[in-house]
Protein backbone atom coordinates (compact mmCIF):
# COMPACT_ATOMS: atom_id res chain seq x y z
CA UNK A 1 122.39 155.26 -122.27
CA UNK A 2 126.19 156.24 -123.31
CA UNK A 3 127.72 157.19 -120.04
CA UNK A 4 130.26 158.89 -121.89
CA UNK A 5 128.44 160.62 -124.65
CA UNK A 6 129.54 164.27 -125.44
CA UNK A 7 125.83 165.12 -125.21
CA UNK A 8 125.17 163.31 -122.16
CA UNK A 9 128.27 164.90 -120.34
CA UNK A 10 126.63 168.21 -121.16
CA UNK A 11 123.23 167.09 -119.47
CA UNK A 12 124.99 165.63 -116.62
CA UNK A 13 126.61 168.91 -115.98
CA UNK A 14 123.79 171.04 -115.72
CA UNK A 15 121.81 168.78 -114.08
CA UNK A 16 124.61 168.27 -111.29
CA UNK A 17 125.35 172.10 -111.08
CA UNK A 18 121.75 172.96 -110.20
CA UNK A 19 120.72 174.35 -113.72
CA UNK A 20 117.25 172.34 -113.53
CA UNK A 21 115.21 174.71 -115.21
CA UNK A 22 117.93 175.50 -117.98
CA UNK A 23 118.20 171.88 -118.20
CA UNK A 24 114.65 171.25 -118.65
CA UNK A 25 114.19 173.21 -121.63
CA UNK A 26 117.15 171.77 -123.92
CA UNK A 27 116.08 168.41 -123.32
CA UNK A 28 112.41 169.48 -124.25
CA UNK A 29 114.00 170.96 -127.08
CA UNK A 30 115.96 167.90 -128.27
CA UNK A 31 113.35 165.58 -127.39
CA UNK A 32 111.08 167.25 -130.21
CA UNK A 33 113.09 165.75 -132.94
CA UNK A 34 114.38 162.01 -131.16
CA UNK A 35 113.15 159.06 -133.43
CA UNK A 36 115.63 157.07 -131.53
CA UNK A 37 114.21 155.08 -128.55
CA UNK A 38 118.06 155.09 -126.44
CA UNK A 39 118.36 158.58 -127.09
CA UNK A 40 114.81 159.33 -125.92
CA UNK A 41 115.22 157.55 -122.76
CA UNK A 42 118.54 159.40 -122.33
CA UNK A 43 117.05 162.80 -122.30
CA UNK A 44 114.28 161.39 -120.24
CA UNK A 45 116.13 160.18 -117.44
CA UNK A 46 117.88 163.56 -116.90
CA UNK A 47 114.75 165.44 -117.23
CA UNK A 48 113.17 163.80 -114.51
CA UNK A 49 115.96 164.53 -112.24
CA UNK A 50 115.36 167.92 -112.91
CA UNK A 51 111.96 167.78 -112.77
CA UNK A 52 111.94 166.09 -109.40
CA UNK A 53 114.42 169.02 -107.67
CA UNK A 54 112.25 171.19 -108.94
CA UNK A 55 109.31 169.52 -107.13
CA UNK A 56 107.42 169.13 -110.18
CA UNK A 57 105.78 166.06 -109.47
CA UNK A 58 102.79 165.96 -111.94
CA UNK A 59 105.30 166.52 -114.87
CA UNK A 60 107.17 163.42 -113.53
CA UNK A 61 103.94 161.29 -113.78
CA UNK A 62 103.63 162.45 -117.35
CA UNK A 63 107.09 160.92 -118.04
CA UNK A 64 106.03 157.71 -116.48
CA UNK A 65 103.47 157.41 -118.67
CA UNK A 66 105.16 158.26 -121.91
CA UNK A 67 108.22 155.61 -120.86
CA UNK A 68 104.98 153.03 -120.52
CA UNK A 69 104.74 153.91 -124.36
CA UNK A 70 108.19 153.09 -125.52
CA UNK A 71 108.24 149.08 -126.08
CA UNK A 72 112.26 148.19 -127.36
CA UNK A 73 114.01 145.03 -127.63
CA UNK A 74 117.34 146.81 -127.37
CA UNK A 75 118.73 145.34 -124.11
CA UNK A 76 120.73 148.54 -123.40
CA UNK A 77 117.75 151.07 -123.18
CA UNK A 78 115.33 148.40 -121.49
CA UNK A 79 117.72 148.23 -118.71
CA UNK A 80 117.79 152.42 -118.94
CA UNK A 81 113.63 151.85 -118.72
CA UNK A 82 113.89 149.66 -116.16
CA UNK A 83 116.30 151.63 -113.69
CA UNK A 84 114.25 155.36 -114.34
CA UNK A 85 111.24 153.59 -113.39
CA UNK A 86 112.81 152.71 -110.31
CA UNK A 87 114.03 155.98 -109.69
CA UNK A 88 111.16 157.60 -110.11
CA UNK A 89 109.32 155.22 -107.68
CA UNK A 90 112.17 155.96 -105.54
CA UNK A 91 111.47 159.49 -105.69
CA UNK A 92 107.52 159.10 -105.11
CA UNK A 93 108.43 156.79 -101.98
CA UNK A 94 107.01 153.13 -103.48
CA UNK A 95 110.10 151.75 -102.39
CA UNK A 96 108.72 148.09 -103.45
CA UNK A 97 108.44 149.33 -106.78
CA UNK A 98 111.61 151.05 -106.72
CA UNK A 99 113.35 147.90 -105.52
CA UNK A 100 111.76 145.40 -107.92
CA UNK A 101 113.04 147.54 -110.59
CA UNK A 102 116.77 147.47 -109.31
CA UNK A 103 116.67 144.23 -108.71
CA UNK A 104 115.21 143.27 -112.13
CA UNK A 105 118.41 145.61 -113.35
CA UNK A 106 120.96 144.10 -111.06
CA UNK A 107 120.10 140.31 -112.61
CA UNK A 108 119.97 141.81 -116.43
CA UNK A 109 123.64 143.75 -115.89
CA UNK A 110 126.53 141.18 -114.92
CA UNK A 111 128.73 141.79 -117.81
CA UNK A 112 128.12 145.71 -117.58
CA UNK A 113 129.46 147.32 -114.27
CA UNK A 114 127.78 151.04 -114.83
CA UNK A 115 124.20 149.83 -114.93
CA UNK A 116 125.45 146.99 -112.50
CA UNK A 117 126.54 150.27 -109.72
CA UNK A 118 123.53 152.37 -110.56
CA UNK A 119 121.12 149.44 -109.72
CA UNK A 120 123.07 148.53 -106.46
CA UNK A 121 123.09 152.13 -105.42
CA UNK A 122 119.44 152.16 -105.82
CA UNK A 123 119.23 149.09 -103.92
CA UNK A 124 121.09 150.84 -101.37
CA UNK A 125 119.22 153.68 -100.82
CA UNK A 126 115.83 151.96 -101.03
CA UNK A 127 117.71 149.58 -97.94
CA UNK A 128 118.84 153.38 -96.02
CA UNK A 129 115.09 154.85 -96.66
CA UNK A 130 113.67 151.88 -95.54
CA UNK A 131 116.14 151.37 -92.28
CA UNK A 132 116.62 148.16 -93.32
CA UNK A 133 120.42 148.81 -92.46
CA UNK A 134 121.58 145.81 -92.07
CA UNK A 135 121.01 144.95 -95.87
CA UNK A 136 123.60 148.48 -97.02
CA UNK A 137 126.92 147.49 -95.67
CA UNK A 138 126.73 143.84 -98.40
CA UNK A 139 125.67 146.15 -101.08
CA UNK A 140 128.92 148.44 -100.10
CA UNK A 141 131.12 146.19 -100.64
CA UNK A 142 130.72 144.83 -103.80
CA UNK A 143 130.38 148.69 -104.86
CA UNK A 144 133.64 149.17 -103.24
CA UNK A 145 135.09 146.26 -105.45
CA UNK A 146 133.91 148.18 -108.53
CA UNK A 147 136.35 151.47 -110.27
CA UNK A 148 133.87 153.84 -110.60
CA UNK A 149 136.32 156.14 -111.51
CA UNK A 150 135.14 156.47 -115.08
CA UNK A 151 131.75 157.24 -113.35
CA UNK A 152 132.43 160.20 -110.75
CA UNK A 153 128.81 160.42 -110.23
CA UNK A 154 128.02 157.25 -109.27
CA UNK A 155 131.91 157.58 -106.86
CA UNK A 156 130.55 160.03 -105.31
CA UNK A 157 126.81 158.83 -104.87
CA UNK A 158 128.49 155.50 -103.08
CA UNK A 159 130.38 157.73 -101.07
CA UNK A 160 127.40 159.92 -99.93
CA UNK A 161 125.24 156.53 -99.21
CA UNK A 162 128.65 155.25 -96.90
CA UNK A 163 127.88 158.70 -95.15
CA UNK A 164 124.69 158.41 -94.59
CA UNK A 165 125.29 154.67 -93.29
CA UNK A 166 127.84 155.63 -90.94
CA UNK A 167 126.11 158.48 -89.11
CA UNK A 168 122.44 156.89 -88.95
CA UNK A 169 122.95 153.30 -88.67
CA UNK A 170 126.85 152.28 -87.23
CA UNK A 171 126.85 156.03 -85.48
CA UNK A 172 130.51 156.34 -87.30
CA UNK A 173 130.71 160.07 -87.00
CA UNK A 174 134.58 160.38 -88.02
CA UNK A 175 133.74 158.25 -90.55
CA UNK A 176 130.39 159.45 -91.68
CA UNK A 177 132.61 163.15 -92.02
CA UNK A 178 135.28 161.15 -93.91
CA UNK A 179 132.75 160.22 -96.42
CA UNK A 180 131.19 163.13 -97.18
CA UNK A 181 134.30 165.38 -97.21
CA UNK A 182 135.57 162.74 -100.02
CA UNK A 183 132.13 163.12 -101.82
CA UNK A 184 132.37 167.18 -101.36
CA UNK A 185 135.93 167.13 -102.44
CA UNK A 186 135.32 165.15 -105.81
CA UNK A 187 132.61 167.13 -106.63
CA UNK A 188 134.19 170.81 -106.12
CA UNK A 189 136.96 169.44 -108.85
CA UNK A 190 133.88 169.06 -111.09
CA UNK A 191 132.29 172.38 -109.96
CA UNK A 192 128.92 169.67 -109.20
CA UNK A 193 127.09 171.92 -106.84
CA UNK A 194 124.71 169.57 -106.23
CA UNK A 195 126.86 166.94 -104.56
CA UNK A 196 128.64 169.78 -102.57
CA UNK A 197 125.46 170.68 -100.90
CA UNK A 198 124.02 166.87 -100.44
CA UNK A 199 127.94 166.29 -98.53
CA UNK A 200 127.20 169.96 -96.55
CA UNK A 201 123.81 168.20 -95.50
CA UNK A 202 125.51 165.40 -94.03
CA UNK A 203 128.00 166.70 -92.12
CA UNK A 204 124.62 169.18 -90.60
CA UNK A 205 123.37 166.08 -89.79
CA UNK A 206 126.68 164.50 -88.24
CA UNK A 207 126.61 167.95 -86.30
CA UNK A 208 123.54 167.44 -84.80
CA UNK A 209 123.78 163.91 -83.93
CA UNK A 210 126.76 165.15 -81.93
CA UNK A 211 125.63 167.87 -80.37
CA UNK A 212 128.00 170.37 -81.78
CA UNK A 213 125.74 173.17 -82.29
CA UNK A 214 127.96 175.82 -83.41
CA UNK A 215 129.00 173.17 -85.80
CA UNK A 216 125.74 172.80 -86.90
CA UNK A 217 124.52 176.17 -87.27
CA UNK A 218 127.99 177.19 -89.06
CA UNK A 219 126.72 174.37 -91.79
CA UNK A 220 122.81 174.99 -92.19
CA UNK A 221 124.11 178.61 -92.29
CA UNK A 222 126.04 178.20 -95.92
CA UNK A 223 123.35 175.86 -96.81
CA UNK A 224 120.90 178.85 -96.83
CA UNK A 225 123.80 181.00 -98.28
CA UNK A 226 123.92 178.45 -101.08
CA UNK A 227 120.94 177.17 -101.89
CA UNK A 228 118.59 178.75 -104.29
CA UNK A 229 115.34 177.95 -103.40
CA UNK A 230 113.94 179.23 -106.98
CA UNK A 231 115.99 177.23 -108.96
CA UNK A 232 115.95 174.17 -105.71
CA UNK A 233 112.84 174.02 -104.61
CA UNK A 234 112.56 170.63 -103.58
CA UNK A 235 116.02 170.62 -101.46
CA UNK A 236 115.09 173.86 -100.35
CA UNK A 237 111.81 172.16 -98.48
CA UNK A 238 113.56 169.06 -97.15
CA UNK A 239 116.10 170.76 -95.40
CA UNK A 240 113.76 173.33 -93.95
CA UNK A 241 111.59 170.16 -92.94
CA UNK A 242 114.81 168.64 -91.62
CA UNK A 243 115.80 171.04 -89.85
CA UNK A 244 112.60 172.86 -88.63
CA UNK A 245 113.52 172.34 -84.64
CA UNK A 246 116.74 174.11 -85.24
CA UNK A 247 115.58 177.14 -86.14
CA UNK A 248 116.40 176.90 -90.12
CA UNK A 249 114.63 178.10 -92.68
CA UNK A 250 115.53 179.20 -96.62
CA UNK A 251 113.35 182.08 -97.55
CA UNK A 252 111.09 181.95 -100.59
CA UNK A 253 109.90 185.28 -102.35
CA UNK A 254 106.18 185.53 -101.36
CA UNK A 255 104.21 189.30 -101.18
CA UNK A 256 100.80 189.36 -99.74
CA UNK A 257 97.39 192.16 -100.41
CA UNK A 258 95.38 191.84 -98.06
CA UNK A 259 93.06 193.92 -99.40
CA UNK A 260 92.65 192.10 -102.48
CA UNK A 261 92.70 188.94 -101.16
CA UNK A 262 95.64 188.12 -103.66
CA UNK A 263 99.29 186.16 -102.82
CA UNK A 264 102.23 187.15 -105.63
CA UNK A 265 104.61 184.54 -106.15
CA UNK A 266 107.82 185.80 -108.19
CA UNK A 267 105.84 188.73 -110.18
CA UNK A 268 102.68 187.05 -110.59
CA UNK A 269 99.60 187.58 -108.76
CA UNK A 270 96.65 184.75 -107.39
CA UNK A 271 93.71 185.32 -106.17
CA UNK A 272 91.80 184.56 -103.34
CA UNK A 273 88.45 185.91 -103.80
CA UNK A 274 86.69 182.52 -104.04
CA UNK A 275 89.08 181.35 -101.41
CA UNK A 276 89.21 183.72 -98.37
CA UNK A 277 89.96 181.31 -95.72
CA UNK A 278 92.94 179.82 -97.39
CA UNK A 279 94.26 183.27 -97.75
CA UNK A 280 93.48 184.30 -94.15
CA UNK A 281 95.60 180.97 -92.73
CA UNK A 282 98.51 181.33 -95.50
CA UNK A 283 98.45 185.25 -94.12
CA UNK A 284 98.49 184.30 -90.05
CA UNK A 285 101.15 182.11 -91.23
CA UNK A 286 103.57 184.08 -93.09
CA UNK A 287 103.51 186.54 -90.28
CA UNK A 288 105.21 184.06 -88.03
CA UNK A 289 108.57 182.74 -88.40
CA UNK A 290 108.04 180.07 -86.20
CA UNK A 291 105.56 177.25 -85.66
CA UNK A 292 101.88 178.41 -84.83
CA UNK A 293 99.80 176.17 -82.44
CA UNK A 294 96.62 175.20 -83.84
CA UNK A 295 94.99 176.52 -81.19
CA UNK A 296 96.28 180.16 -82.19
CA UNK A 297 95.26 179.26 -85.88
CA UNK A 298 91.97 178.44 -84.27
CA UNK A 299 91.56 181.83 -82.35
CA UNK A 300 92.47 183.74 -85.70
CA UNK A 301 90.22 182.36 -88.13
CA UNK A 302 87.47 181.28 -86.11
CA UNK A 303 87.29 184.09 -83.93
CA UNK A 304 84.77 183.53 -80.73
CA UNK A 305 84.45 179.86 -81.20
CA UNK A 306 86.12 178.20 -78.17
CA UNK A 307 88.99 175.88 -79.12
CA UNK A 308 88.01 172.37 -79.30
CA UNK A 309 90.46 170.39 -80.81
CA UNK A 310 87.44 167.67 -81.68
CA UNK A 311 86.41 170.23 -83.76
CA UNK A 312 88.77 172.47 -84.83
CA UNK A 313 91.87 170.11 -85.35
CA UNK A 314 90.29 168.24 -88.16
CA UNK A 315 89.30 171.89 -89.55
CA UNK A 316 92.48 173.31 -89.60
CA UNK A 317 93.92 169.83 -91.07
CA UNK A 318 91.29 169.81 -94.51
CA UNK A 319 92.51 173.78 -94.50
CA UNK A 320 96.21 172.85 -94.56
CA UNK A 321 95.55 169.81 -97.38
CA UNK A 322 93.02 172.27 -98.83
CA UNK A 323 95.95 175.10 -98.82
CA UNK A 324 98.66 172.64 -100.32
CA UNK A 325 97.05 171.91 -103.31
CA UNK A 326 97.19 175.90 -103.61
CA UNK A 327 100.40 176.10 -103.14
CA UNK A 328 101.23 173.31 -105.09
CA UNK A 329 99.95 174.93 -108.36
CA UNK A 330 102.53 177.96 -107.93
CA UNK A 331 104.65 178.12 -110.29
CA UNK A 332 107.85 175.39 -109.30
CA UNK A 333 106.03 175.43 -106.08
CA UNK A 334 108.17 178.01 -103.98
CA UNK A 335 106.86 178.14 -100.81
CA UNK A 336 105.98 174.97 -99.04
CA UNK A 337 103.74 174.41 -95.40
CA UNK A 338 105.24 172.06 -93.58
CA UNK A 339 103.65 170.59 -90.43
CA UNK A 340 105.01 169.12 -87.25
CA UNK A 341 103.69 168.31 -83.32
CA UNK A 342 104.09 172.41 -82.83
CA UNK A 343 101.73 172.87 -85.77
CA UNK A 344 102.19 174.44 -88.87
CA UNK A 345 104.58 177.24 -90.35
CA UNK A 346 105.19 178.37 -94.09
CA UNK A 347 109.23 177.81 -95.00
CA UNK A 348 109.64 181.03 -95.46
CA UNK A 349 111.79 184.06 -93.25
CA UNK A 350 111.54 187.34 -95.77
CA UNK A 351 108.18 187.81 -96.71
CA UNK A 352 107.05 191.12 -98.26
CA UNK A 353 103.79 192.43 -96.81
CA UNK A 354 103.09 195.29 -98.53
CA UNK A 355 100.58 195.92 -101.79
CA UNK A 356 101.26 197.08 -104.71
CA UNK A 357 99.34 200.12 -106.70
């Protein structure tokens, strides 16, 4: 891939200032008319950054599969093959896969130093994900002996994984917030959203590792000022699984009929006809903005049945995978269920309960 392509720096901006879906259709545009295997592996490693914040995880299979298609002798774009399949592994969590894929780039890339950072970042974070902590601060180094400065991604990237190093692992929290206000300030000059609200995440999580609650809240509170959970769907559900016991959530658009037994999700309605008990525990949720106990959920929808969690836990679990494949086929999946020891809860705040005519 040319780093410094005109074309590429046009990608790399929308994908960095959030425009995912915008994004998404000019590569699928372009990629209708690429005979050339670099370019084509180009577009396709920014489209499945897009297509991964915008939780679209099916459509980033697909590109798996077509990259399985592409056989090239060019050394350039097998390295490009090489480190998206890692990245996308990386994003699915098969962080062996992910790391035999960096690895396989790190030994290929001596002689060029951009593929030679990405594939040591990946490293990196594969190490941090894994809490294998002691192998980051090596890989660190030798990033910090590499100018990057033609490459303010990737600065900035090394300078959010030093972050998260120093907060989780060495419990630097000066330096942790060093980090990240270095990353945030880099990537205002560049007007990369993105990397301004990865930096605001670590310094929430600095926050709460210290304690300083007003801190913290002041932080998760632009973080739901800033984060469009249409166009962010994916961040928008980590950080409300993140930070679920500290009373944060991002609200997602969601109207419900009960009469109809229908759910509309951004102007379009689904129903629930053939479905009524997935409707009835999506409903008992959205009416809470906090956890619900199973036991509750129990009492709702299996009304004079004794709880018995024997019985009823492994009910209400098939109902919640049952639900999630629902929810899953919404359209850029806006409203997640996320699950935790005080049971479960839809990330969602403002939910409109009336019908329409």
């Amino acid at each position: 891939m040319t780093y410094h392509s005109a074309e590429n720096e046009m990608y790399r901006n929308m994908l960095y200032r959030c425009e995912f879906k915008k994004l998404v259709g000019v590569l699928d545009k372009r990629l209708g008319g690429l005979n050339s295997d670099g370019a084509k592996v180009s577009c396709l490693v920014f489209k499945a950054a897009a297509l991964f914040e915008m939780h679209r995880i099916a459509d980033i299979n697909g590109i798996v599969d077509e990259l399985q298609s592409i056989s090239t002798k060019n050394e350039a774009v097998q390295l490009d093959l090489e480190n998206l399949v890692g990245r996308l592994a990386f994003f699915q969590g098969k962080f062996d896969v992910a790391r035999e894929k960096f690895e396989f780039v790190l030994n290929r890339s001596a002689d060029n130093l951009y593929f030679r950072a990405r594939a040591l970042l990946g490293l990196g974070n594969v190490m941090y994900m894994e809490r294998h902590f002691t192998s980051v601060p090596p890989l660190l180094a030798v990033l910090e002996a590499i100018d990057l400065s033609a490459a303010p991604d990737l600065s900035i990237t090394r300078s959010l994984l030093s972050g998260n190093y120093s907060w989780s692992a060495a419990k630097a929290y000066e330096k942790a917030r060093h980090h990240f206000h270095t990353a945030m300030s880099a990537a205002h000059g560049t007007a990369w959203t993105y990397f301004v609200l990865r930096s605001l995440w670590g310094l929430a999580f600095v926050a709460r590792q210290e304690g300083k609650v007003e801190e913290l809240r002041s932080l998760l509170g632009i973080l739901r000022a800033c984060i469009n959970p249409v166009e962010c769907p994916f961040m928008a559900y980590t950080l409300n699984h993140e930070f679920k016991d500290d009373a944060f959530a991002i609200p997602t658009p969601i109207e419900f009929d009960d009469q109809r037994l229908q759910i509309k999700v951004r102007g379009a309605w689904h129903l629930f006809h053939e479905k009524p008990l997935i409707f009835r525990f999506l409903r008992l949720l959205s009416r809470n903005t906090d956890f619900l106990q199973k036991e509750d959920i129990s009492r709702h929808l299996w009304e004079g049945e004794a709880y018995n969690p024997a019985v009823h836990d492994l009910r209400i679990y098939d109902l919640a995978k049952r639900s999630r494949s629902v929810i899953e086929a919404f359209d850029e999946q806006p409203v997640i269920l996320l699950s935790g020891r005080s049971g479960y809860k839809l990330a969602s705040k403002t939910q409109h309960c009336g019908a329409e005519s």
